[in-house]
C-alpha atoms as a PDB file:
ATOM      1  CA  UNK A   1      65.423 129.908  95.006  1.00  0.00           C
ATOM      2  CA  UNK A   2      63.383 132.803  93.340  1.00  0.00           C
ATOM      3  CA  UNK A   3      61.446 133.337  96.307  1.00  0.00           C
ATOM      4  CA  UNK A   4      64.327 133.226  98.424  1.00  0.00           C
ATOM      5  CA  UNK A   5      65.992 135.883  96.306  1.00  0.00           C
ATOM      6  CA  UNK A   6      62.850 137.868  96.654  1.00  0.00           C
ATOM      7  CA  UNK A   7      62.733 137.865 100.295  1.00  0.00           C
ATOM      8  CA  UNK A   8      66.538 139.328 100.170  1.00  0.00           C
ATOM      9  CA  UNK A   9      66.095 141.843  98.286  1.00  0.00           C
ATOM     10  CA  UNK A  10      62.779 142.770 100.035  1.00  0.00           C
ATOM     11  CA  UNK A  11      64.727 142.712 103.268  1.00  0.00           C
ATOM     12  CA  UNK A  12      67.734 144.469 101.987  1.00  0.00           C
ATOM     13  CA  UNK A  13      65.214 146.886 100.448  1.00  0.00           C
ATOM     14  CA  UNK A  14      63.327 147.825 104.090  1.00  0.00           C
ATOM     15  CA  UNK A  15      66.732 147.788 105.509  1.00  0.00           C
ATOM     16  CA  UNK A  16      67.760 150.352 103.543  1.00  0.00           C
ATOM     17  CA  UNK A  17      64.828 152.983 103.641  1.00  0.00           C
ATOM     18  CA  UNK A  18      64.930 152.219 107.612  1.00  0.00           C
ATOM     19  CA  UNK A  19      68.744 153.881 107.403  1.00  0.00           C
ATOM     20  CA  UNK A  20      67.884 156.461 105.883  1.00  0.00           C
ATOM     21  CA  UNK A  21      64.906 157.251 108.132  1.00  0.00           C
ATOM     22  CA  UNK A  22      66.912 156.298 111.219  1.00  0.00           C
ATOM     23  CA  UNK A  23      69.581 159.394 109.964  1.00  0.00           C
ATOM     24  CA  UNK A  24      66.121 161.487 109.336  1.00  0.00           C
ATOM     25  CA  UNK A  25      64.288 160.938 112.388  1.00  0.00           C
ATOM     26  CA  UNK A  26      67.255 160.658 114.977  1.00  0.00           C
ATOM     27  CA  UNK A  27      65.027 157.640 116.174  1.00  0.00           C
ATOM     28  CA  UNK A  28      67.764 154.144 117.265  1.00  0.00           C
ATOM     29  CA  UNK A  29      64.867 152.159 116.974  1.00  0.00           C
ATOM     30  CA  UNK A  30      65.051 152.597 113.095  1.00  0.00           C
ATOM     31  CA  UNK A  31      68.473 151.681 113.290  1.00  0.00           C
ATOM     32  CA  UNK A  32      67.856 148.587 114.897  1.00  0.00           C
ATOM     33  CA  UNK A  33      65.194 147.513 112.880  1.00  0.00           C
ATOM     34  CA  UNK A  34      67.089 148.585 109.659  1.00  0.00           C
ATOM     35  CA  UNK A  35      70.204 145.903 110.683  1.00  0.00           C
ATOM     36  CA  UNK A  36      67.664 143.376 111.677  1.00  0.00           C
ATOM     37  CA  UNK A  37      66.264 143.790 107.946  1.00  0.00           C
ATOM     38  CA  UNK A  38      69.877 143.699 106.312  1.00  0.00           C
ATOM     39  CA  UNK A  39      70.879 140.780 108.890  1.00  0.00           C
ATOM     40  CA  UNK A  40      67.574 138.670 107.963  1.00  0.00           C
ATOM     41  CA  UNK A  41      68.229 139.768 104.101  1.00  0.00           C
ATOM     42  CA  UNK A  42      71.220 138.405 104.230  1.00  0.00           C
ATOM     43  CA  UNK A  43      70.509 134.825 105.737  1.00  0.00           C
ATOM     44  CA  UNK A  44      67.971 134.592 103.120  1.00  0.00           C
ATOM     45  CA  UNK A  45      70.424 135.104 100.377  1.00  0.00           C
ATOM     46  CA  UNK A  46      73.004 132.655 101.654  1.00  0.00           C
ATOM     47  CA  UNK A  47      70.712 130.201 101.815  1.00  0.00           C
ATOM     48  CA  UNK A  48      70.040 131.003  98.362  1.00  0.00           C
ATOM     49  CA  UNK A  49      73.130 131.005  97.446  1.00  0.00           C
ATOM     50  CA  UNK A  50      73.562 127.372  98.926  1.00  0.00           C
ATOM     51  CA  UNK A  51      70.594 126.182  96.949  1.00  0.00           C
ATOM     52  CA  UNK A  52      71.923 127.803  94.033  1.00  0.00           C
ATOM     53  CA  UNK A  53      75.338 126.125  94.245  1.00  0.00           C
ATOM     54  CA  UNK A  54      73.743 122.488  95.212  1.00  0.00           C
ATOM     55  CA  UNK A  55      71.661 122.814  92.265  1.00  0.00           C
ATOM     56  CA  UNK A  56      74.511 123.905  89.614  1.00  0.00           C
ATOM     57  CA  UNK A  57      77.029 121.647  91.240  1.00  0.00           C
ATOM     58  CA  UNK A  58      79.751 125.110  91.790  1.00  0.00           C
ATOM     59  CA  UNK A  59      80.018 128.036  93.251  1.00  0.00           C
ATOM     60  CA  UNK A  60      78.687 131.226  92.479  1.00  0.00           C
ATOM     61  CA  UNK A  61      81.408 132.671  90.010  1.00  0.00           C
ATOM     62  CA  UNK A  62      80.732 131.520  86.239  1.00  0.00           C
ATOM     63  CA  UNK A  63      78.281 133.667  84.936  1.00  0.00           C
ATOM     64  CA  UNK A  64      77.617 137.824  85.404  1.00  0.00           C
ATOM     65  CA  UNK A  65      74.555 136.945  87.582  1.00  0.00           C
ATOM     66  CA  UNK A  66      76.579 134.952  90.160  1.00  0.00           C
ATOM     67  CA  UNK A  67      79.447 137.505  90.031  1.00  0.00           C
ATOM     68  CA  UNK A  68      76.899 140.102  90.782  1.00  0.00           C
ATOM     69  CA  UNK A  69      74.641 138.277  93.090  1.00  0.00           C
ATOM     70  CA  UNK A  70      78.025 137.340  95.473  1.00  0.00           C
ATOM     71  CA  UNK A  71      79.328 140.589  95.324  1.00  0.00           C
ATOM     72  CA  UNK A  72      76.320 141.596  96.779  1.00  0.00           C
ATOM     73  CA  UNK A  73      76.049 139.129  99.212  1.00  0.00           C
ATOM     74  CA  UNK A  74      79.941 139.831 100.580  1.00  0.00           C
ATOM     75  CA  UNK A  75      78.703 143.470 100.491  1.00  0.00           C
ATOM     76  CA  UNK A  76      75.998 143.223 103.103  1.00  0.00           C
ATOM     77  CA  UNK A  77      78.118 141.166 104.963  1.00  0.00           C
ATOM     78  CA  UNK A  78      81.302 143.197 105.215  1.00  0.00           C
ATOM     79  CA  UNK A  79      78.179 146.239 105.881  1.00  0.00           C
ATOM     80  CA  UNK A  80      76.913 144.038 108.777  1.00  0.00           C
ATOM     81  CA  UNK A  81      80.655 143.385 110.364  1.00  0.00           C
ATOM     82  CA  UNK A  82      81.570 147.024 110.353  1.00  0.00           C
ATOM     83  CA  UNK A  83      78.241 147.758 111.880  1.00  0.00           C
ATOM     84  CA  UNK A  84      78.231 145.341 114.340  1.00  0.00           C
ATOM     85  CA  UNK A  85      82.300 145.826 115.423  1.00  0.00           C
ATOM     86  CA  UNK A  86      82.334 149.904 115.602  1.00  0.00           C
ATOM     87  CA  UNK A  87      78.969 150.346 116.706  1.00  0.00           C
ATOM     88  CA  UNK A  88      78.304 153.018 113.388  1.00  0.00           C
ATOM     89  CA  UNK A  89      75.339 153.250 111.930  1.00  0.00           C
ATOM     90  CA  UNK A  90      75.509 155.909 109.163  1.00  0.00           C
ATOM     91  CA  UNK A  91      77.471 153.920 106.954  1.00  0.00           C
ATOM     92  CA  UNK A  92      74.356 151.704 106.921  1.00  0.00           C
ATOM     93  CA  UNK A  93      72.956 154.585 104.426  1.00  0.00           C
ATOM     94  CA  UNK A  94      76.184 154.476 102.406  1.00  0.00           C
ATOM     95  CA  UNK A  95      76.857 150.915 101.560  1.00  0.00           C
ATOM     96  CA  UNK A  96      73.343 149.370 102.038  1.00  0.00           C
ATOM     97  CA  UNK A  97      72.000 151.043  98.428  1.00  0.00           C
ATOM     98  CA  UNK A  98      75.096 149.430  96.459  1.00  0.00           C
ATOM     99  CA  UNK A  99      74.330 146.182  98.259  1.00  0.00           C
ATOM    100  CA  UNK A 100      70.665 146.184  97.100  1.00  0.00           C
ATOM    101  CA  UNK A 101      71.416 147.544  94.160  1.00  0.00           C
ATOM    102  CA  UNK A 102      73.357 144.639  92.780  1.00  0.00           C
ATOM    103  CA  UNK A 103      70.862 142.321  94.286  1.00  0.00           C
ATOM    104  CA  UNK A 104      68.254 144.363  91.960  1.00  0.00           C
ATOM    105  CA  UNK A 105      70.575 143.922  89.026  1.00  0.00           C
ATOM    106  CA  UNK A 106      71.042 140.754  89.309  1.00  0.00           C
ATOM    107  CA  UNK A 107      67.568 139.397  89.910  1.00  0.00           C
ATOM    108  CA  UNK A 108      66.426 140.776  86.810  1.00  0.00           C
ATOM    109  CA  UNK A 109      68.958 138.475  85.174  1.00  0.00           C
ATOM    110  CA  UNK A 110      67.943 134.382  84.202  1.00  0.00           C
ATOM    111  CA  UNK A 111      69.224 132.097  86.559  1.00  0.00           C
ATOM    112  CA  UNK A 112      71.738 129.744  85.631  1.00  0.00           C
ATOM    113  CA  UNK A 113      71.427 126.316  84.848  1.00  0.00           C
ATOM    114  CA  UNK A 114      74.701 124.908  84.281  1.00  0.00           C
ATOM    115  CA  UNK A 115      77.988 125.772  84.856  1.00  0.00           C
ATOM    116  CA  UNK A 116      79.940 127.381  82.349  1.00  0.00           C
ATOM    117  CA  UNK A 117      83.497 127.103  83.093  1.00  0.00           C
ATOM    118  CA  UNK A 118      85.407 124.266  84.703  1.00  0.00           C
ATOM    119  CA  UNK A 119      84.128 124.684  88.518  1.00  0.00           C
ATOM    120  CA  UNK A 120      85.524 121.762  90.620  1.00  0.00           C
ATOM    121  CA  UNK A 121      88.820 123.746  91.296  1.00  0.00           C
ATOM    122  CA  UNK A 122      89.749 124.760  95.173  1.00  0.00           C
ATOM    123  CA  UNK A 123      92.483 127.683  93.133  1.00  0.00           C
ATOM    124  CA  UNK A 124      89.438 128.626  91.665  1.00  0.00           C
ATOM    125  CA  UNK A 125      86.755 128.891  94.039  1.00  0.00           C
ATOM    126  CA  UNK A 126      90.175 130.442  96.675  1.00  0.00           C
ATOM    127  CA  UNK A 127      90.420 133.270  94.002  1.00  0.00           C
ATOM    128  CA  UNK A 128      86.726 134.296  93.240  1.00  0.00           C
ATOM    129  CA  UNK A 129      85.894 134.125  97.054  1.00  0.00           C
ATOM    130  CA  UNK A 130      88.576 136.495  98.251  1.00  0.00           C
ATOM    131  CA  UNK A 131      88.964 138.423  95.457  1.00  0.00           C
ATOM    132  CA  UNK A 132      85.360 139.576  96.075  1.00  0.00           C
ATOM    133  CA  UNK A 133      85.581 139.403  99.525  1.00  0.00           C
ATOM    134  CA  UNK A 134      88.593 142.361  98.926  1.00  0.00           C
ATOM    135  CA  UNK A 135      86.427 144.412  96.465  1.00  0.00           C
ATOM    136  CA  UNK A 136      83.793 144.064  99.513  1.00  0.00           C
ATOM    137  CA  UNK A 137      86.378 145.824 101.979  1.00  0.00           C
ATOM    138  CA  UNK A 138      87.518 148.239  99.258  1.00  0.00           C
ATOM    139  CA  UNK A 139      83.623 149.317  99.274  1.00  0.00           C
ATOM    140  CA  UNK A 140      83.837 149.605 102.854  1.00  0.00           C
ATOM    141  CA  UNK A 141      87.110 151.618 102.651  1.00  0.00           C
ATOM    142  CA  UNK A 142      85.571 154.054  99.932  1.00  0.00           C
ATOM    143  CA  UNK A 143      82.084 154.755 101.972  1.00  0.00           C
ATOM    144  CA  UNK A 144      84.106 155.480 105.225  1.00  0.00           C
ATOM    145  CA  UNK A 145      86.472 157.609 102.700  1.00  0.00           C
ATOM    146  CA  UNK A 146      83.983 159.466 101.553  1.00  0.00           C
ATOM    147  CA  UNK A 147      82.105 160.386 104.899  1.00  0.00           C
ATOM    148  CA  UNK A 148      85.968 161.693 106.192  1.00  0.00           C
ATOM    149  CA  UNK A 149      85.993 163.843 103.055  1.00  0.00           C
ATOM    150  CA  UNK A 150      82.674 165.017 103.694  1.00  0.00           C
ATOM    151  CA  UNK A 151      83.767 165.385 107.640  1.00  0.00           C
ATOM    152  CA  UNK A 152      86.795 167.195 106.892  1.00  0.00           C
ATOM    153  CA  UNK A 153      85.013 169.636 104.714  1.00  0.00           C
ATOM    154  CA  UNK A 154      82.269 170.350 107.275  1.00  0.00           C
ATOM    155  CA  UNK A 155      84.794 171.172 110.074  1.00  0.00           C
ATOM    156  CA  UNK A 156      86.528 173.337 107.599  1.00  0.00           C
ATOM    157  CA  UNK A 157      83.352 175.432 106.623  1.00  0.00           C
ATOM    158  CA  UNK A 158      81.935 175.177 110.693  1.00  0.00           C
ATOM    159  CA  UNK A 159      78.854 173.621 109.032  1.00  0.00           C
ATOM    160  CA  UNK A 160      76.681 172.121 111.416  1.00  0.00           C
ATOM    161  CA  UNK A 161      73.990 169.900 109.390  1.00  0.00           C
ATOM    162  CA  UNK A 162      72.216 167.258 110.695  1.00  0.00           C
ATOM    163  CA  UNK A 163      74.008 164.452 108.813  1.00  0.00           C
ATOM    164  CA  UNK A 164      77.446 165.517 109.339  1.00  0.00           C
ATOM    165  CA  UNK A 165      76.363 165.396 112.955  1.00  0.00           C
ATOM    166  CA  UNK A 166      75.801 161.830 113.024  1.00  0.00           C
ATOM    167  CA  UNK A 167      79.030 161.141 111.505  1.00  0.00           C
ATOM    168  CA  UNK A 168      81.876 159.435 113.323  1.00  0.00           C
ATOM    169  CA  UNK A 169      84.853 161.789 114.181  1.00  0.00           C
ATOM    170  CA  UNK A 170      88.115 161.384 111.688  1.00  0.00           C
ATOM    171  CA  UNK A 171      89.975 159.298 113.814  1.00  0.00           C
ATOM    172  CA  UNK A 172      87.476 156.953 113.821  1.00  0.00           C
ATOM    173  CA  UNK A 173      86.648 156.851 110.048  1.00  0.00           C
ATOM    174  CA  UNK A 174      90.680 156.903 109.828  1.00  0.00           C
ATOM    175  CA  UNK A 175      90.825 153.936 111.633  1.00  0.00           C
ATOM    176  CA  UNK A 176      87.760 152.071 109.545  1.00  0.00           C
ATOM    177  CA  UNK A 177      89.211 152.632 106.026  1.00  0.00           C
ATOM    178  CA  UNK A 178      92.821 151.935 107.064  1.00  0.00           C
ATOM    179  CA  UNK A 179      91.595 148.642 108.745  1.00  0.00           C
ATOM    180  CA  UNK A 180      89.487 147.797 105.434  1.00  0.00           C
ATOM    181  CA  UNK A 181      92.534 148.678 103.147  1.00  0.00           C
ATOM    182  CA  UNK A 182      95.093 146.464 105.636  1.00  0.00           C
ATOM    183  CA  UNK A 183      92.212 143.480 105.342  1.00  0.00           C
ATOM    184  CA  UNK A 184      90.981 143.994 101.516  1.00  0.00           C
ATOM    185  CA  UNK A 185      94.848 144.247 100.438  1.00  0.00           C
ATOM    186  CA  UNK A 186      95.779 140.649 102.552  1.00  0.00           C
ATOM    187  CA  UNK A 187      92.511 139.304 100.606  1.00  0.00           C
ATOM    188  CA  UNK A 188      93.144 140.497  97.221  1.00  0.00           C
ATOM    189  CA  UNK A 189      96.503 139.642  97.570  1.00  0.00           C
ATOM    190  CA  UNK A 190      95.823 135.761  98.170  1.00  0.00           C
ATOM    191  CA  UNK A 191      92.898 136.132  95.462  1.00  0.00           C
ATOM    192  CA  UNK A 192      95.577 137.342  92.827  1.00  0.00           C
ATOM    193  CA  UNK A 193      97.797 134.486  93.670  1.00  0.00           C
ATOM    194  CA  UNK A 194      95.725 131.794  93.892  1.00  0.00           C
ATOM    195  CA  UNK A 195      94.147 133.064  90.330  1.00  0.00           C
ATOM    196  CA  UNK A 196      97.267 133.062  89.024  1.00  0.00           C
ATOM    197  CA  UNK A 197      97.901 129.213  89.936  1.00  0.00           C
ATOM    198  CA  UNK A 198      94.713 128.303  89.133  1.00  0.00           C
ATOM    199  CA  UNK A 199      95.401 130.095  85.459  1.00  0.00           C
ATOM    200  CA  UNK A 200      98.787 127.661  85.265  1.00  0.00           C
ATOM    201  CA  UNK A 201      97.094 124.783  85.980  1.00  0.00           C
ATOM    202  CA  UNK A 202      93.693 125.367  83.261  1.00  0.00           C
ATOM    203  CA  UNK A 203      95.406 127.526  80.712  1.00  0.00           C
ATOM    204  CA  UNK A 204      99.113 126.818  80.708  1.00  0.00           C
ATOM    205  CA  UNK A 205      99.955 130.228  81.860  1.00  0.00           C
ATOM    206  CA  UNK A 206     100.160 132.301  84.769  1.00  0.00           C
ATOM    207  CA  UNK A 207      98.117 135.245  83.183  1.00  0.00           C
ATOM    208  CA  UNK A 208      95.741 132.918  81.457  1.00  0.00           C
ATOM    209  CA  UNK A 209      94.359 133.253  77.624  1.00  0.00           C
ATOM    210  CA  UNK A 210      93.826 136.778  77.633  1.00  0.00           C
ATOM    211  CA  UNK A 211      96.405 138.433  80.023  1.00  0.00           C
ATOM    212  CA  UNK A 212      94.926 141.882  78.999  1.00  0.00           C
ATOM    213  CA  UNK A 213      92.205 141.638  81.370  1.00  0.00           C
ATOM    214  CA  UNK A 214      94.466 140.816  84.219  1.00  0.00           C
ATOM    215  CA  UNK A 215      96.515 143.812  84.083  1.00  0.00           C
ATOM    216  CA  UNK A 216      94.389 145.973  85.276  1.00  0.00           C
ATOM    217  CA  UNK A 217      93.859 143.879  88.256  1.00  0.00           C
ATOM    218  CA  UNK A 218      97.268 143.927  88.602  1.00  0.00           C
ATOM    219  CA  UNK A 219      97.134 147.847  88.400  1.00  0.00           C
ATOM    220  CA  UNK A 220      94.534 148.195  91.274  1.00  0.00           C
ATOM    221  CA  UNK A 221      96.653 145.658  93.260  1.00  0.00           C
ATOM    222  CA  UNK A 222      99.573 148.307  92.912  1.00  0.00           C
ATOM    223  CA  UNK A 223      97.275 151.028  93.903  1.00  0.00           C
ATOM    224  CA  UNK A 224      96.352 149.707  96.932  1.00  0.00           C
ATOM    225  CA  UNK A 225      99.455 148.393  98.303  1.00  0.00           C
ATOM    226  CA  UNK A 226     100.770 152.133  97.474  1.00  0.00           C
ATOM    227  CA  UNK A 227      98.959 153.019 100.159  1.00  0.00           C
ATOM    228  CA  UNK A 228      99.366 150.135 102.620  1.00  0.00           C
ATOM    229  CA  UNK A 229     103.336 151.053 102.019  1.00  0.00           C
ATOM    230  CA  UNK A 230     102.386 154.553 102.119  1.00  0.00           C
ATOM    231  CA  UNK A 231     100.922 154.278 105.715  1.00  0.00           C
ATOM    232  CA  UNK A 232     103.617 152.532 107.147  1.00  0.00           C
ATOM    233  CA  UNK A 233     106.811 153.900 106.010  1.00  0.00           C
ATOM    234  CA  UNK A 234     105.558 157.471 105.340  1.00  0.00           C
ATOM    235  CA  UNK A 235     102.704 157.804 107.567  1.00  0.00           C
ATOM    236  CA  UNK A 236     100.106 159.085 105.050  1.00  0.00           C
ATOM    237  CA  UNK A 237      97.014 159.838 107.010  1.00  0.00           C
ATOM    238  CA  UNK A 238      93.725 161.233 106.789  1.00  0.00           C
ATOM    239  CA  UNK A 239      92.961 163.548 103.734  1.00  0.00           C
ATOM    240  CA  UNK A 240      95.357 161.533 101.690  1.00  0.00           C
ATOM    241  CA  UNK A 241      94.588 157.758 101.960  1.00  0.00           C
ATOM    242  CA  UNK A 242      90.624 159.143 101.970  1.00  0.00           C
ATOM    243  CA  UNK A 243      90.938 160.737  98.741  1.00  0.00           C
ATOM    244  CA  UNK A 244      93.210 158.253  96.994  1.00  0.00           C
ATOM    245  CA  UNK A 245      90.746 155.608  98.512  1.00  0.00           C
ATOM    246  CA  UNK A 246      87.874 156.755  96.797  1.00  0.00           C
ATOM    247  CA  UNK A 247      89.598 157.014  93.591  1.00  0.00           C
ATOM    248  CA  UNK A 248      91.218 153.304  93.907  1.00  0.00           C
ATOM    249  CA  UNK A 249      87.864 151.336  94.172  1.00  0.00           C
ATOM    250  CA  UNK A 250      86.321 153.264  91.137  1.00  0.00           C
ATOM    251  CA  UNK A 251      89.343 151.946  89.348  1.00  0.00           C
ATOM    252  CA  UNK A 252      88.591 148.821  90.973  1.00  0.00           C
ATOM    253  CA  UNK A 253      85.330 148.450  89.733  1.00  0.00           C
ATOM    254  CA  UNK A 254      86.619 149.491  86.490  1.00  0.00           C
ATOM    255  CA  UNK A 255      89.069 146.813  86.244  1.00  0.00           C
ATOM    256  CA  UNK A 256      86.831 144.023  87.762  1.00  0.00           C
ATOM    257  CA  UNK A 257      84.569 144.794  85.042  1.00  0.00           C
ATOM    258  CA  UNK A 258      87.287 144.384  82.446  1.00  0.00           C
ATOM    259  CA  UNK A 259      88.745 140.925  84.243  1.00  0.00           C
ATOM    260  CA  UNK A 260      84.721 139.638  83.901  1.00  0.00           C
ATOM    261  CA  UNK A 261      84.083 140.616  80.758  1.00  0.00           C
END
């Protein structure tokens, strides 16, 4: 499994540099190559993954380095979707470093043996698998909010750099953070629920023994379907779902963090 893990992150780690040369050199060769990396990276770690779970008899959601080592995994393949379905390749450069960057954090942590909370639970393996699935998308949403805040403030200045040149015009980013946010929302939404029943049925309770480390989740849930309500009965667009987009997933991460801990 080691080596497997090894070949990952190598991959993801050529996949990456070949982004950022590909936005350097202008060259779609690079880009090609770079997706090939991620795409081969990322059959290496499910399989991985696979082994992992046949050998600890659960999924990959008891312990920090299975958190972080899935999150990773959903990362390079909600990077691979978007790349594959709009046809963009700078957001390569954007999400590819936070994918193998929790593949590098979590291969310097031991691998686990055993499980280490009950793990033969379809509420629980339902809530761990969308709820990072969601964060995933919410990654997606913040890189493609970022590049239209970048965008917007290029066309406002009349810069004319080299990397704002190979970024997608705003109705396209628009249209890839609003579709993440719709998707991640759904996801998170299902995740929450599904936590919450599997919480009943271990704990007794619908917020489970510490229900301080579930409000925050709740918080980000709020956040997010702000905007979902925001965009369709208000018609918040552009500048305003970007901004509040970025700030949402760092309270995500924030509040993940907390729910983990």
């Amino acid at each position: 499994m080691k080596t497997l893990m090894m070949l990952a992150s190598f991959c993801y780690f050529l996949g990456m540099l070949k982004y950022f040369l590909h936005i350097a050199m202008k060259r779609r060769i690079l880009f090609i190559l770079a997706t090939a990396m991620i795409g081969l990276g990322f059959i290496f770690h499910t399989a991985m993954l696979i082994m992992l779970s046949v050998k600890t008899g659960h999924g990959p959601y008891t312990n920090p380095f299975e958190y972080t080592s899935f999150f990773a995994w959903t990362t390079m393949g909600a990077l691979l979707f978007v790349i594959i379905y709009y046809k963009i390749s700078i957001i390569g450069a954007f999400v590819s470093p936070i994918g193998f960057l929790l593949m590098a954090h979590s291969f310097l942590m031991p691998f686990p043996e055993q499980a280490q909370t009950p793990v033969k639970e379809f509420w629980m393996t339902l809530h761990f698998t969308l709820s990072f699935l969601a964060l995933s998308s919410f990654l997606v949403m913040f890189s493609a909010s970022l590049m239209y805040l970048m965008q917007e403030k290029r066309l406002k200045s009349h810069s004319m750099g080299g990397l704002f040149r190979r970024m997608p015009d705003l109705d396209t980013l628009d249209g890839i953070y609003y579709g993440a946010l719709v998707f991640g929302f759904l996801l998170i939404t299902v995740g929450i629920v599904s936590g919450f029943i599997w919480s009943k049925s271990i704990y007794g309770s619908f917020l489970g023994p510490n229900p301080l480390t579930v409000f925050p989740i709740l918080v980000v849930w709020s956040v997010y379907g702000l905007l979902v309500l925001g965009r369709y009965l208000f018609g918040w667009r552009g500048h305003q779902i970007a901004l509040l987009g970025t700030i949402g997933f760092a309270a995500a991460i924030v509040a993940v963090g907390i729910h983990l801990h």
